[in-house]
Protein backbone atom coordinates (compact mmCIF):
# COMPACT_ATOMS: atom_id res chain seq x y z
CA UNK A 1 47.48 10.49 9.72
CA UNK A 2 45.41 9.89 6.84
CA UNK A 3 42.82 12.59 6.25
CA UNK A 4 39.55 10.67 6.04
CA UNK A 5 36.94 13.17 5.67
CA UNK A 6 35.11 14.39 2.12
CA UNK A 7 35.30 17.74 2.09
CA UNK A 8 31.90 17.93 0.53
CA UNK A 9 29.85 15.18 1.21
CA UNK A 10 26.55 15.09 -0.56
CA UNK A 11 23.54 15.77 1.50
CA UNK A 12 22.00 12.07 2.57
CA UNK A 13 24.98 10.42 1.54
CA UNK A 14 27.36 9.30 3.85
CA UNK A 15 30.92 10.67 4.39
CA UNK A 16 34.08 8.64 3.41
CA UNK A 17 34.77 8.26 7.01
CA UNK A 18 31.62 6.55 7.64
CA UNK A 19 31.64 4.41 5.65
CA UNK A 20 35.40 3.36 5.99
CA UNK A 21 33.87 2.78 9.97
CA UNK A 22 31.56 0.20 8.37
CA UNK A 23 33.83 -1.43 6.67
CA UNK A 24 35.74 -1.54 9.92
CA UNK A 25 33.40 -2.38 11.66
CA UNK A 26 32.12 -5.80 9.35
CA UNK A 27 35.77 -6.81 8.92
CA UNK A 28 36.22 -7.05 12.83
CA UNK A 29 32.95 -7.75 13.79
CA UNK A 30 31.00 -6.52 16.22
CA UNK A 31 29.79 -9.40 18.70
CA UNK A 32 28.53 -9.16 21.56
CA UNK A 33 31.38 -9.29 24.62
CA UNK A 34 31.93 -12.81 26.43
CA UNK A 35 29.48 -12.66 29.92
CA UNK A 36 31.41 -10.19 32.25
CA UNK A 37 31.46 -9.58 35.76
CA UNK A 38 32.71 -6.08 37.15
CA UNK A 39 36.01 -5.78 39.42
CA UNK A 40 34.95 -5.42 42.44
CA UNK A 41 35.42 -1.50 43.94
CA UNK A 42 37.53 -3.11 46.82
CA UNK A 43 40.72 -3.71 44.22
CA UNK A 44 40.22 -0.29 42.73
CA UNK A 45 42.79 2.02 44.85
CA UNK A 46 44.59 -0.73 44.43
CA UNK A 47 44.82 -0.38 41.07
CA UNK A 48 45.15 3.68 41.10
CA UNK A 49 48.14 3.00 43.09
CA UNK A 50 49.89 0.67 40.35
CA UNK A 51 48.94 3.14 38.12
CA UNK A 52 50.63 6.20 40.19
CA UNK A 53 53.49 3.60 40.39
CA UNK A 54 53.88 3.06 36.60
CA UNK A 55 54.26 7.14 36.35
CA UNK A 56 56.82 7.92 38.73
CA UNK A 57 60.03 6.71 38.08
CA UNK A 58 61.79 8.24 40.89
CA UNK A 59 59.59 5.94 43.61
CA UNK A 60 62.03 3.62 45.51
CA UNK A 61 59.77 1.54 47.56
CA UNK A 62 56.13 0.78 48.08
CA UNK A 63 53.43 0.70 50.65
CA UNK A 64 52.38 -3.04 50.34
CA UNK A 65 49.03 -2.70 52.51
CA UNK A 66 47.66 -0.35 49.44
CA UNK A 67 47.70 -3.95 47.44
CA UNK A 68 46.76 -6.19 50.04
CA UNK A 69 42.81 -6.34 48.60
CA UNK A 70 44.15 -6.37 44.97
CA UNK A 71 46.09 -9.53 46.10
CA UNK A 72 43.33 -11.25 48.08
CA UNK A 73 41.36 -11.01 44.81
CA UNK A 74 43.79 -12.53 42.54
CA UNK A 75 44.02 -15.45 44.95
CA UNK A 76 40.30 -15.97 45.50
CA UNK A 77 39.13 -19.24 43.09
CA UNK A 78 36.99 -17.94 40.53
CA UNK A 79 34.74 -20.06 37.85
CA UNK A 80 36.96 -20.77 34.88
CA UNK A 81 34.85 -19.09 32.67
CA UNK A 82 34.38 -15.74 34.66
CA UNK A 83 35.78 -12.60 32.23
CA UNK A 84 36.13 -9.54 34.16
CA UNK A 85 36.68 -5.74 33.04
CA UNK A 86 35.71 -2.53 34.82
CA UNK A 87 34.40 1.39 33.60
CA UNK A 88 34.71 2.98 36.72
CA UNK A 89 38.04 4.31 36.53
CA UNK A 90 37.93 7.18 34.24
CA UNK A 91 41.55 6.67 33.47
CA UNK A 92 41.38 3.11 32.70
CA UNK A 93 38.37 2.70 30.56
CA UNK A 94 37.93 -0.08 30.24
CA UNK A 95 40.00 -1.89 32.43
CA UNK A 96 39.73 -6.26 31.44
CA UNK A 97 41.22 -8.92 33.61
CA UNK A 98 42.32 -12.26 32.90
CA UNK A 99 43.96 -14.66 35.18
CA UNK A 100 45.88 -17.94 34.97
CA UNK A 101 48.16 -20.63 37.03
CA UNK A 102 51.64 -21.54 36.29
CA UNK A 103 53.08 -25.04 37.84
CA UNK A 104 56.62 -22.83 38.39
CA UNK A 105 57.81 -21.62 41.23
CA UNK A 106 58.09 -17.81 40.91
CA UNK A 107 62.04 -18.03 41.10
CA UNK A 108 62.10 -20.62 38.38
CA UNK A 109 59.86 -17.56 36.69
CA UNK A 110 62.19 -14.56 37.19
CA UNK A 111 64.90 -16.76 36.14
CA UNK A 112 63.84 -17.03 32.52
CA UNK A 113 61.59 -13.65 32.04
CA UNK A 114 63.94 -11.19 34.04
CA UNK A 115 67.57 -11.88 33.05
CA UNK A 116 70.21 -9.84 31.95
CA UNK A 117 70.83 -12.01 28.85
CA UNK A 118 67.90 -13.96 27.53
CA UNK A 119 65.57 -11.85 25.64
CA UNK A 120 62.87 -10.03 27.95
CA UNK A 121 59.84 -11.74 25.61
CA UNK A 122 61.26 -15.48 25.75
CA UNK A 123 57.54 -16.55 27.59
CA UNK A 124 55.68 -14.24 24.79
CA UNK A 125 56.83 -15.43 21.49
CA UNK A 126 53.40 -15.06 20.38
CA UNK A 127 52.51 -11.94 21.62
CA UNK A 128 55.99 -9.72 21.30
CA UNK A 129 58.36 -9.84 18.34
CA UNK A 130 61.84 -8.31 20.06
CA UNK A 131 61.96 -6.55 22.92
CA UNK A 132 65.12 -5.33 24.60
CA UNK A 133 65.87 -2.95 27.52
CA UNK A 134 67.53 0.93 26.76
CA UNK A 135 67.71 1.45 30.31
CA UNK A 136 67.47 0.33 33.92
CA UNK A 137 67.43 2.67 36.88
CA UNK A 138 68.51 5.98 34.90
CA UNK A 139 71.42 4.06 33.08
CA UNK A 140 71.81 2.48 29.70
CA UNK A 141 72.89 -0.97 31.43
CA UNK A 142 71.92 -4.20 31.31
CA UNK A 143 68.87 -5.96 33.57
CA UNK A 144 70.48 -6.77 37.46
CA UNK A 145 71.76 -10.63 38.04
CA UNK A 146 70.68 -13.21 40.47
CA UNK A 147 66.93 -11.38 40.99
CA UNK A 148 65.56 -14.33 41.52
CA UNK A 149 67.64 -14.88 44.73
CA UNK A 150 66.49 -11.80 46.36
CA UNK A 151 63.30 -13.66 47.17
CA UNK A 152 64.99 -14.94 50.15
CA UNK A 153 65.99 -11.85 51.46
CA UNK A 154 62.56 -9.08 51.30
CA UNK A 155 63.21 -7.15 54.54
CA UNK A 156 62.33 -4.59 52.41
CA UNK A 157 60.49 -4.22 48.81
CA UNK A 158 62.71 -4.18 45.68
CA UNK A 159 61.72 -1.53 43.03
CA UNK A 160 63.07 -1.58 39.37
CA UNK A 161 62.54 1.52 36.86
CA UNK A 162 63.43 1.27 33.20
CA UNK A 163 62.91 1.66 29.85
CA UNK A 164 61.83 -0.85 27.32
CA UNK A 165 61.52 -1.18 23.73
CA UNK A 166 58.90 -3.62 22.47
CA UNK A 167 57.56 -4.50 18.96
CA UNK A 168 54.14 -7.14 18.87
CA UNK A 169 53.64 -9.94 16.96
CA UNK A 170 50.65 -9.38 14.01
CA UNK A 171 47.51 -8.50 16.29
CA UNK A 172 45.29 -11.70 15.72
CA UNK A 173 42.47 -9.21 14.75
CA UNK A 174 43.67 -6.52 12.32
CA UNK A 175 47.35 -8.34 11.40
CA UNK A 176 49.07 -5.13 12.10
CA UNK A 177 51.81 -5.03 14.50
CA UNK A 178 53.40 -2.28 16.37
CA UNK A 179 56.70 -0.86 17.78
CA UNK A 180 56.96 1.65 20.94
CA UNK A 181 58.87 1.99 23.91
CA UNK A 182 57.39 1.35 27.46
CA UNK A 183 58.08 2.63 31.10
CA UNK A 184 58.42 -0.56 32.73
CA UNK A 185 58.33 -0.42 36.70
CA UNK A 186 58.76 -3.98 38.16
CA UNK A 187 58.21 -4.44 42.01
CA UNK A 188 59.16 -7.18 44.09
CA UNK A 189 57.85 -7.61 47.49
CA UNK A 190 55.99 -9.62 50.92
CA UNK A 191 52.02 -9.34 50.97
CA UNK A 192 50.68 -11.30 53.53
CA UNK A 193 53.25 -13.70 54.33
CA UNK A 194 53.20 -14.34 50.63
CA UNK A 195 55.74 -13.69 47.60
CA UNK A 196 54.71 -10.92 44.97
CA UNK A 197 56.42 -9.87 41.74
CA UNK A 198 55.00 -7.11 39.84
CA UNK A 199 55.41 -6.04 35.97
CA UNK A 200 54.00 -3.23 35.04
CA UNK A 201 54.26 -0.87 31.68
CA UNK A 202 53.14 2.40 30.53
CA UNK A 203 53.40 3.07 27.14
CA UNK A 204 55.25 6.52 26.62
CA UNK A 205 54.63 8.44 23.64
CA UNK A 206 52.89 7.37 20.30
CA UNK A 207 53.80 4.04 18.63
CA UNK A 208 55.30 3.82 15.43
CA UNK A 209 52.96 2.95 12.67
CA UNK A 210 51.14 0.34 11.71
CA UNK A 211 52.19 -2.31 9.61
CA UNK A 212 51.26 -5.49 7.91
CA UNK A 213 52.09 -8.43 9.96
CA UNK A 214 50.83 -12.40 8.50
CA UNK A 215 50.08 -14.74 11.17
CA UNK A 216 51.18 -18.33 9.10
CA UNK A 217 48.93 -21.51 10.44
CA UNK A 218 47.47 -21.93 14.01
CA UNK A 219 48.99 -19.05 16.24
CA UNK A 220 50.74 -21.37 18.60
CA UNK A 221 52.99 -22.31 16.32
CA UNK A 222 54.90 -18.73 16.24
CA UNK A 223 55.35 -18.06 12.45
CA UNK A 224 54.97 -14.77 11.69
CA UNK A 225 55.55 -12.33 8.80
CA UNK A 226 56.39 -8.90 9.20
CA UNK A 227 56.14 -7.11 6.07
CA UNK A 228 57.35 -3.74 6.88
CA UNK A 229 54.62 -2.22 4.82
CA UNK A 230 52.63 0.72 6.53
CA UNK A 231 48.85 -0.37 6.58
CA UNK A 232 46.53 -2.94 7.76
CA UNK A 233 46.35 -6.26 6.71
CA UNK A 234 42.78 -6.77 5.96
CA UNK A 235 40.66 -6.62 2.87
CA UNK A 236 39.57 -2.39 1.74
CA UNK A 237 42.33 -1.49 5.01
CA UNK A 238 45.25 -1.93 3.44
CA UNK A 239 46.01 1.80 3.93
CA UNK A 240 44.84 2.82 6.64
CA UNK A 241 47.42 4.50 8.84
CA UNK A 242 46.91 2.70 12.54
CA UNK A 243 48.57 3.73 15.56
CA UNK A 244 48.45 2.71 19.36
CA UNK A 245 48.02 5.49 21.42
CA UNK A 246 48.75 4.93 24.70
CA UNK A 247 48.46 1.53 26.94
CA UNK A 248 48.70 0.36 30.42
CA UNK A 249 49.26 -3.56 32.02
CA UNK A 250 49.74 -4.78 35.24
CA UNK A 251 51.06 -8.48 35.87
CA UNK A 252 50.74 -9.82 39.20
CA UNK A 253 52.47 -13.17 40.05
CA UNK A 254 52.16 -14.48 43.61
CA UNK A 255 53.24 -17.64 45.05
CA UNK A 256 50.73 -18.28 47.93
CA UNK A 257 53.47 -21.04 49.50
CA UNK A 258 56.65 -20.66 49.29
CA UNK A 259 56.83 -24.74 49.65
CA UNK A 260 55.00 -24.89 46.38
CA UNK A 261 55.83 -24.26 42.61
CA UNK A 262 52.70 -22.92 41.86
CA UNK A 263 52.28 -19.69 41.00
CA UNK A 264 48.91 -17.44 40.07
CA UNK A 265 48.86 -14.66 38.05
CA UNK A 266 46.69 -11.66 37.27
CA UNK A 267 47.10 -9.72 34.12
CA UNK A 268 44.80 -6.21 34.32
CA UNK A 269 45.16 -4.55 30.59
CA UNK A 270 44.03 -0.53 29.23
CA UNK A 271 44.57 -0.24 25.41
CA UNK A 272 43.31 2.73 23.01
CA UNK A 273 44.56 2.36 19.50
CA UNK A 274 42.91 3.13 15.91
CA UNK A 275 43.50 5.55 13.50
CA UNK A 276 42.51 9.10 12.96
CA UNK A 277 42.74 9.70 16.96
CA UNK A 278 39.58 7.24 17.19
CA UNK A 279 39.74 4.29 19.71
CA UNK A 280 38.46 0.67 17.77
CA UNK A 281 39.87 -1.44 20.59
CA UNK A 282 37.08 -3.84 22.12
CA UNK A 283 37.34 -5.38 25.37
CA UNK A 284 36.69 -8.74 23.66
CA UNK A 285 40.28 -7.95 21.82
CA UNK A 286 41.62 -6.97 24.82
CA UNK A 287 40.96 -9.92 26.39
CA UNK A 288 42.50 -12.59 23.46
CA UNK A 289 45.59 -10.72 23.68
CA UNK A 290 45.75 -11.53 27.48
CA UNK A 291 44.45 -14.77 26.60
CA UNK A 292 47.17 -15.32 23.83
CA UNK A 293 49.65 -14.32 25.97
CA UNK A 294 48.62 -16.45 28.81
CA UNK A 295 48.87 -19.70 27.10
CA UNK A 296 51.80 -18.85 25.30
CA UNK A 297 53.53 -18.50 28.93
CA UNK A 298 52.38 -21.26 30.05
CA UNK A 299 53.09 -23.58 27.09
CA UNK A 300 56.53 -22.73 27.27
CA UNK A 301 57.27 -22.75 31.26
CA UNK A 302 55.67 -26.00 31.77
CA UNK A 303 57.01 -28.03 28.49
CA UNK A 304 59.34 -30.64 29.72
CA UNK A 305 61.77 -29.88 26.75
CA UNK A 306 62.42 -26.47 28.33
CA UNK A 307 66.46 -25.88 28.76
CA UNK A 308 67.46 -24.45 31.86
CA UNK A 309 68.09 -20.81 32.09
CA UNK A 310 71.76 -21.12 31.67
CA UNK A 311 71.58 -23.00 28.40
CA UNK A 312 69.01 -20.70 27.38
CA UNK A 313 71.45 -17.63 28.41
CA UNK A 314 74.68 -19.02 26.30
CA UNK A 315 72.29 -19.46 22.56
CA UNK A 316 71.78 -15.98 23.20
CA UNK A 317 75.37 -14.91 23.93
CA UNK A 318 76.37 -16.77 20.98
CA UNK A 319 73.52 -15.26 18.74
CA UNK A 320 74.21 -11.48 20.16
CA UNK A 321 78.11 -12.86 19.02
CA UNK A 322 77.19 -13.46 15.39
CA UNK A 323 78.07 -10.66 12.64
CA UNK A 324 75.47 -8.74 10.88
CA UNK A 325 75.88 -11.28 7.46
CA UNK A 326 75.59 -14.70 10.27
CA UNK A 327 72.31 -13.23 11.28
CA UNK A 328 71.44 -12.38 7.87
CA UNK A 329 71.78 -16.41 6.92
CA UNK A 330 69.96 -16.90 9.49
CA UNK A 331 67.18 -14.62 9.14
CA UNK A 332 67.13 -16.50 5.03
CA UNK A 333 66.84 -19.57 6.68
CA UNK A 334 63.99 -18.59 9.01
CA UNK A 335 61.89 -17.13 5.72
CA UNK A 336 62.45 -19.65 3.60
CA UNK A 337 61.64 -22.44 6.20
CA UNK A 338 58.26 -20.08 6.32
CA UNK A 339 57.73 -20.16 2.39
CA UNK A 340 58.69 -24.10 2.43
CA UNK A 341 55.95 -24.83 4.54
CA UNK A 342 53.43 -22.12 3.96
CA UNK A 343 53.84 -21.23 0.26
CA UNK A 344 50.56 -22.41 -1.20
CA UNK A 345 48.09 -21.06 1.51
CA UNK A 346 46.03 -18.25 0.81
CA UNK A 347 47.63 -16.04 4.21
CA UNK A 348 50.81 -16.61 2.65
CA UNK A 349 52.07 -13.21 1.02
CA UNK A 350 53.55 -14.32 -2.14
CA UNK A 351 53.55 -11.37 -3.83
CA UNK A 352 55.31 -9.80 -1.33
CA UNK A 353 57.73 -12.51 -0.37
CA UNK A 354 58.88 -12.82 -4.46
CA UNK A 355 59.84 -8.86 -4.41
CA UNK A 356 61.14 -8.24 -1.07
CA UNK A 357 62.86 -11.85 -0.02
CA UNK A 358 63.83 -13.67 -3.29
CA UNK A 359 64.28 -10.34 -5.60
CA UNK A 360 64.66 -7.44 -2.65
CA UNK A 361 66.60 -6.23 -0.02
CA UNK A 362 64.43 -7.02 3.19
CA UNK A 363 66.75 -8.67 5.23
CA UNK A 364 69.31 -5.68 4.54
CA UNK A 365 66.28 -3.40 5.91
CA UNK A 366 65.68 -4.99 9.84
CA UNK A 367 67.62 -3.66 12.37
CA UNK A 368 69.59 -6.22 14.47
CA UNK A 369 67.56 -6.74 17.27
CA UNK A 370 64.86 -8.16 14.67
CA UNK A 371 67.57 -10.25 13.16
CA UNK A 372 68.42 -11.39 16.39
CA UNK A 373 65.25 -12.04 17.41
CA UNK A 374 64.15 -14.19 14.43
CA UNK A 375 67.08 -16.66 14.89
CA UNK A 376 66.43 -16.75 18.66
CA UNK A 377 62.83 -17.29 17.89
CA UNK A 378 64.35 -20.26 15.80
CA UNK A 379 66.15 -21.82 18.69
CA UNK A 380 63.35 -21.69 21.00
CA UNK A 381 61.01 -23.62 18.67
CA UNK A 382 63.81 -26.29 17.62
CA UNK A 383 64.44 -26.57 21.92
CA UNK A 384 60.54 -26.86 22.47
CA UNK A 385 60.02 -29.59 18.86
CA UNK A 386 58.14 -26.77 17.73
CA UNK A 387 60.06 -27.03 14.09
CA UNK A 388 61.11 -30.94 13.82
CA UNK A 389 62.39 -30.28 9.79
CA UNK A 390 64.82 -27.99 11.21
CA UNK A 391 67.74 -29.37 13.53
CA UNK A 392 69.54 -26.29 15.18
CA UNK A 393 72.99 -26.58 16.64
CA UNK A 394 71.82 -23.85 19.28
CA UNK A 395 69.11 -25.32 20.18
CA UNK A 396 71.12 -28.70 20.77
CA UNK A 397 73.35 -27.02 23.21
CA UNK A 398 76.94 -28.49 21.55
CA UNK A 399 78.10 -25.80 20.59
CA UNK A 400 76.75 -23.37 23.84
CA UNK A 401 77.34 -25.23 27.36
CA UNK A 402 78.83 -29.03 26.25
CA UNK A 403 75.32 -30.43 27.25
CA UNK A 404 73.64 -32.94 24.87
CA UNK A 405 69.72 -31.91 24.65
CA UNK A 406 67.92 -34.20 27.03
């Protein structure tokens, strides 16, 4: 990492470092967090245990009366504008919570975020960029079928081991976005007469650097620049080499009735990341991201426009189909829809776009999961009228499963 430190600061003056920390610090402000309450102490083995889970890869079932109080507390109604987060657990400091509802069932739910085909961050396309799985169970194979029927059939828990590779969308605080692979231990079990799916990630390793992502109009619209530059994008930052260093998440869905398509979920979230080994994550950042992500999910499960898995499924056979120079057109289409409509704003990179889109070789630089993530990114919006200028034959299901868009 960048080496921040004078190496003779002047006595009463301060040190680069500090005030590069100022700087920080007035660029990301430093408010005061949201009115809290603590977890209560009653979920916390709970939690240890999720942890444990997310670390041991060779675990094969699970003990589900070690969660029963963690799932009590997700199901207890809570004021709307209650913010949790706890410090007690030395390994997860601090620890933030944010729930939400879903009006899914939690089958319709595994259908779309837990199939072998559609992309793993089709409910996050604010939150992740691409994300694919390198491995399930020990082998390089593809996610299992049909998961969502073995919710009919939980004589016994279901545990899942893999890993995943995931690369964010621009952080809505610093712009930068990030690329690392995850542990990802999903569970699927019976608490309480009830139906439980849990999704939970450990971050293994450091994350690849930094880099300047531009977040183009209101964030729920899911335009996004990734620039490929090392750095931060914010003003005096632009060089500063950023990193995440390790991360933790816990997603608990539970449908209370199974006669119901209702589902409530419970995100618990540990982040460190920074630069020069220092932590600048806030709990108050911590917390948008879980709120981003939230709404984002919900948006897109509950919009009427949503195609069915299957239709989903075939666009992205077809788009995993195309050749390197179809994805490429695509990709061109995708950043120059972004320049048509975005051009003349100020968070529009134009200096960048003119050198590295019109006049460069950018497109020629992604690797083909972020080419095929940009034109399924594409389809999703045209499905969901996110995009009305553009009219995608994906996304209008003639050419993918015969079906004429509702």
């Amino acid at each position: 990492m960048t080496h921040l430190l004078c190496d003779n600061p002047r006595p009463g003056r301060p040190s680069f470092l500090l005030t590069v920390i100022g700087l920080w610090l007035m660029v990301f402000g430093t408010p005061l967090e949201a009115a809290e309450r603590s977890l209560p102490d009653t979920i916390q083995p709970g939690v240890g245990y999720l942890l444990q889970l997310a670390d041991n890869p060779g675990a094969t079932t699970i003990d589900p009366r070690k969660l029963a109080p963690l799932i009590d507390f997700v199901l207890q109604d809570k004021p709307a504008d209650d913010a949790y987060f706890s410090t007690s657990d030395r390994l997860l400091d601090p620890l933030v919570y944010h729930e939400f509802k879903l009006q899914q069932s939690l089958a319709t739910i595994l259908e779309y975020a837990f199939h072998p085909v559609i992309p793993s961050h089709v409910l996050a396309l604010s939150s992740i960029r691409c994300s694919y799985w390198k491995e399930v169970n020990g082998q390089p194979q593809p996610f299992p079928k049909d998961i969502a029927k073995r919710l009919t059939d939980l004589d016994a828990p279901l545990v899942i081991h893999g890993i995943e590779h995931e690369e964010i969308a621009p952080d809505l605080f610093s712009g930068a976005y990030y690329s690392y692979d995850l542990a990802r231990t999903l569970v699927m079990c019976r608490i309480g007469g009830r139906s439980v799916w849990i999704s939970l990630a450990r971050q293994r390793d450091l994350s690849d650097v930094g880099r300047k992502g531009f977040v183009l109009g209101p964030d729920d619209d899911w335009n996004y620049i990734y620039s490929g530059e090392k750095g931060i994008n914010k003003m005096g930052l632009g060089w500063v080499e950023s990193y995440m260093y390790d991360a933790f998440s816990a997603i608990v869905y539970i449908q209370a009735d199974d006669a119901t398509p209702r589902v409530r979920c419970g995100l618990f979230k540990w982040l460190r990341a920074g630069w020069n080994d220092m932590n600048f994550v806030r709990r108050s950042h911590i917390r948008r991201g879980l709120e981003r992500y939230a709404e984002t999910c919900r948006q897109i499960l509950e919009d009427p426009r949503l195609p069915p898995p299957s239709q989903i499924a075939a666009a992205a056979e077809e788009i995993r189909g195309m050749d390197r120079m179809q994805l490429q057109a695509g990709g061109r289409r995708h950043l120059q829809s972004l320049e048509n409509r975005f051009g003349n704003d100020r968070q529009f990179p134009d200096q960048w776009y003119a050198q590295h889109v019109e006049n460069g070789a950018y497109l020629e630089q992604l690797t083909r999961p972020q080419l095929e993530a940009m034109v399924f990114l594409d389809y999703m919006k045209d499905a969901l009228g996110r995009d009305p200028v553009r009219a995608s034959r994906l996304a209008r299901g003639s050419a993918v499963s015969g079906e004429a868009a509702p």
